[in-house]
C-alpha atoms as a PDB file:
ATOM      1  CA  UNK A   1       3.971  12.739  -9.591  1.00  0.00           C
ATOM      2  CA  UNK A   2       2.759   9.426  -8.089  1.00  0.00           C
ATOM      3  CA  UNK A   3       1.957   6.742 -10.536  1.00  0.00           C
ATOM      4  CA  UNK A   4      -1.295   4.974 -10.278  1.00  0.00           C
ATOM      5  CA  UNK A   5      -0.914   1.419  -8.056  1.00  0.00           C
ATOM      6  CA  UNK A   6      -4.110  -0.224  -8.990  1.00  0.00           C
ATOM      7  CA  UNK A   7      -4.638  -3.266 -11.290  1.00  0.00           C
ATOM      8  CA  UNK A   8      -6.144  -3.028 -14.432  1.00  0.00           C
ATOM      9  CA  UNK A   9      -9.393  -3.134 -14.671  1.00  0.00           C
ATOM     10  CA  UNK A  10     -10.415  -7.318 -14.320  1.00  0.00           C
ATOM     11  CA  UNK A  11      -6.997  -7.710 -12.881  1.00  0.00           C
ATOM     12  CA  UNK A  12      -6.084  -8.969  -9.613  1.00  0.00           C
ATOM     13  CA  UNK A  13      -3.096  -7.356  -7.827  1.00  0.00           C
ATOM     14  CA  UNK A  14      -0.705 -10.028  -7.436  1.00  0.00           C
ATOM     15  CA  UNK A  15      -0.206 -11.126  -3.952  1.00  0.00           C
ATOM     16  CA  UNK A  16       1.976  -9.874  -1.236  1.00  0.00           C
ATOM     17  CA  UNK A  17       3.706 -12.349   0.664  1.00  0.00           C
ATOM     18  CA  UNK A  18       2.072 -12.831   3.958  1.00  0.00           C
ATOM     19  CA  UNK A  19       5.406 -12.936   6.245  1.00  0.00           C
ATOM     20  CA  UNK A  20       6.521  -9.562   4.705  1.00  0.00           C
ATOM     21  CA  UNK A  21       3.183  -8.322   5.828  1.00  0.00           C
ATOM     22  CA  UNK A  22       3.852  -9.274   9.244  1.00  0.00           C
ATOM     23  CA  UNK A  23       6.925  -7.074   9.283  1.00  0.00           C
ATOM     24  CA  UNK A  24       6.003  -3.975   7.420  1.00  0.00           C
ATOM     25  CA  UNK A  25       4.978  -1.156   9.355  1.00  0.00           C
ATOM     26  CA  UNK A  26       3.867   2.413   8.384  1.00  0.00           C
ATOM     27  CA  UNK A  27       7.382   4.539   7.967  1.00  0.00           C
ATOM     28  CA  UNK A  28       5.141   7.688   9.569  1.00  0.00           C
ATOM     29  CA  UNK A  29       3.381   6.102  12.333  1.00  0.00           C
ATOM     30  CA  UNK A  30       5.462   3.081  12.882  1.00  0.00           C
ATOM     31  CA  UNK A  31       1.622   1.498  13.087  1.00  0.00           C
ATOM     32  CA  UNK A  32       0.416  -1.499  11.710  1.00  0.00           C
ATOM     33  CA  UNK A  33      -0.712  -1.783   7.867  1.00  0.00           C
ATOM     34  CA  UNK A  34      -3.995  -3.141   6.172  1.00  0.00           C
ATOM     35  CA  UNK A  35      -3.499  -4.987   2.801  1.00  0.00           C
ATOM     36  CA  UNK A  36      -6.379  -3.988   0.443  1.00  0.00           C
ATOM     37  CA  UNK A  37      -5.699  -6.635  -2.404  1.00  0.00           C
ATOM     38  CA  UNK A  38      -8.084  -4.989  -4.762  1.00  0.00           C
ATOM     39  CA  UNK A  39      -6.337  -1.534  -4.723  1.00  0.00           C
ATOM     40  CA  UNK A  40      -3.092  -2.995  -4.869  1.00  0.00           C
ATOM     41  CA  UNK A  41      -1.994  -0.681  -1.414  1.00  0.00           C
ATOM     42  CA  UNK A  42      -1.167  -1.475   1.481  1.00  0.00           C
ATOM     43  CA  UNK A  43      -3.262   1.659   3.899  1.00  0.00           C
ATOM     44  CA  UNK A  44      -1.466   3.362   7.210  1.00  0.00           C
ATOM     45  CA  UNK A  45      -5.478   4.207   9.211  1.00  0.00           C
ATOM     46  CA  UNK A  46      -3.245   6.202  11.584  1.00  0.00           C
ATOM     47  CA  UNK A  47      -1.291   8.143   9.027  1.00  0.00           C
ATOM     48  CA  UNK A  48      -4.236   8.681   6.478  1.00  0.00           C
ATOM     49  CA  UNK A  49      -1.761   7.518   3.662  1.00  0.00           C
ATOM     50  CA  UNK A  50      -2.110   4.228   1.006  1.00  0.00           C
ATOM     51  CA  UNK A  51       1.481   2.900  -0.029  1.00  0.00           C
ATOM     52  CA  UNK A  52       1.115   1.658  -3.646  1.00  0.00           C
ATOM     53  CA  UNK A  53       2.365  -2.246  -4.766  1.00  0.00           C
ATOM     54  CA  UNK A  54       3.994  -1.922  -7.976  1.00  0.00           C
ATOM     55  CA  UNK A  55       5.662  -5.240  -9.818  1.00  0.00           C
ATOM     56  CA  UNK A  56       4.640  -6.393  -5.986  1.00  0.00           C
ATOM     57  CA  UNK A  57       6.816  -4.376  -4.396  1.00  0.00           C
ATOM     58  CA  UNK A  58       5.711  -2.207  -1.395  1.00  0.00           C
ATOM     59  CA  UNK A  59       7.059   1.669  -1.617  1.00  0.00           C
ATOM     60  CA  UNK A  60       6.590   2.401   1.417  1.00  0.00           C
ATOM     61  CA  UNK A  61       7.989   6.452   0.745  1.00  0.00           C
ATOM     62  CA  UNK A  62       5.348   9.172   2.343  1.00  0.00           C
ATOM     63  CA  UNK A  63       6.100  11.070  -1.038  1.00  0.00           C
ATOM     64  CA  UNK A  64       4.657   7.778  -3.121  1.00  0.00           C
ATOM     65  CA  UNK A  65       1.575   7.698  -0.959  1.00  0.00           C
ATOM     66  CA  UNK A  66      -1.788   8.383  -1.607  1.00  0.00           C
ATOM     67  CA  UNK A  67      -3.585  10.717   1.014  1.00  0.00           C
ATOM     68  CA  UNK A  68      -6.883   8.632   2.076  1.00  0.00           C
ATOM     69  CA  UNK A  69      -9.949  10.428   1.816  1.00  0.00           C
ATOM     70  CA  UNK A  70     -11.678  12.027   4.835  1.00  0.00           C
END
């Protein structure tokens, strides 16, 4: 069972540094991936999937995901 990503509740995810952004692509589409600080995930649009942040640390495993909603 997935564990829940997001912060606290008043807590800011910590930050994900910007040049591993630039390299990290979704492992299903091989797309780009939006950052969405405040959920602590970093979303796949083309997949439908949210990889979680924990400790900052991307898991960027399909079976970790989150399916978005439609």
């Amino acid at each position: 069972m997935s564990q829940t990503s997001a912060p606290p509740a008043g807590a800011e995810a910590p930050a994900v540094d910007p040049r591993l952004l630039e390299i990290l692509v979704c492992p299903v589409t091989k797309g780009p991936l939006r950052y969405d600080r405040a959920a602590g995930e970093l979303v796949s649009e083309g997949a439908g999937l949210a990889y979680p942040i924990r400790d900052g640390i991307p898991i960027m495993l399909p079976d970790e995901a989150r399916r978005l909603a439609d």
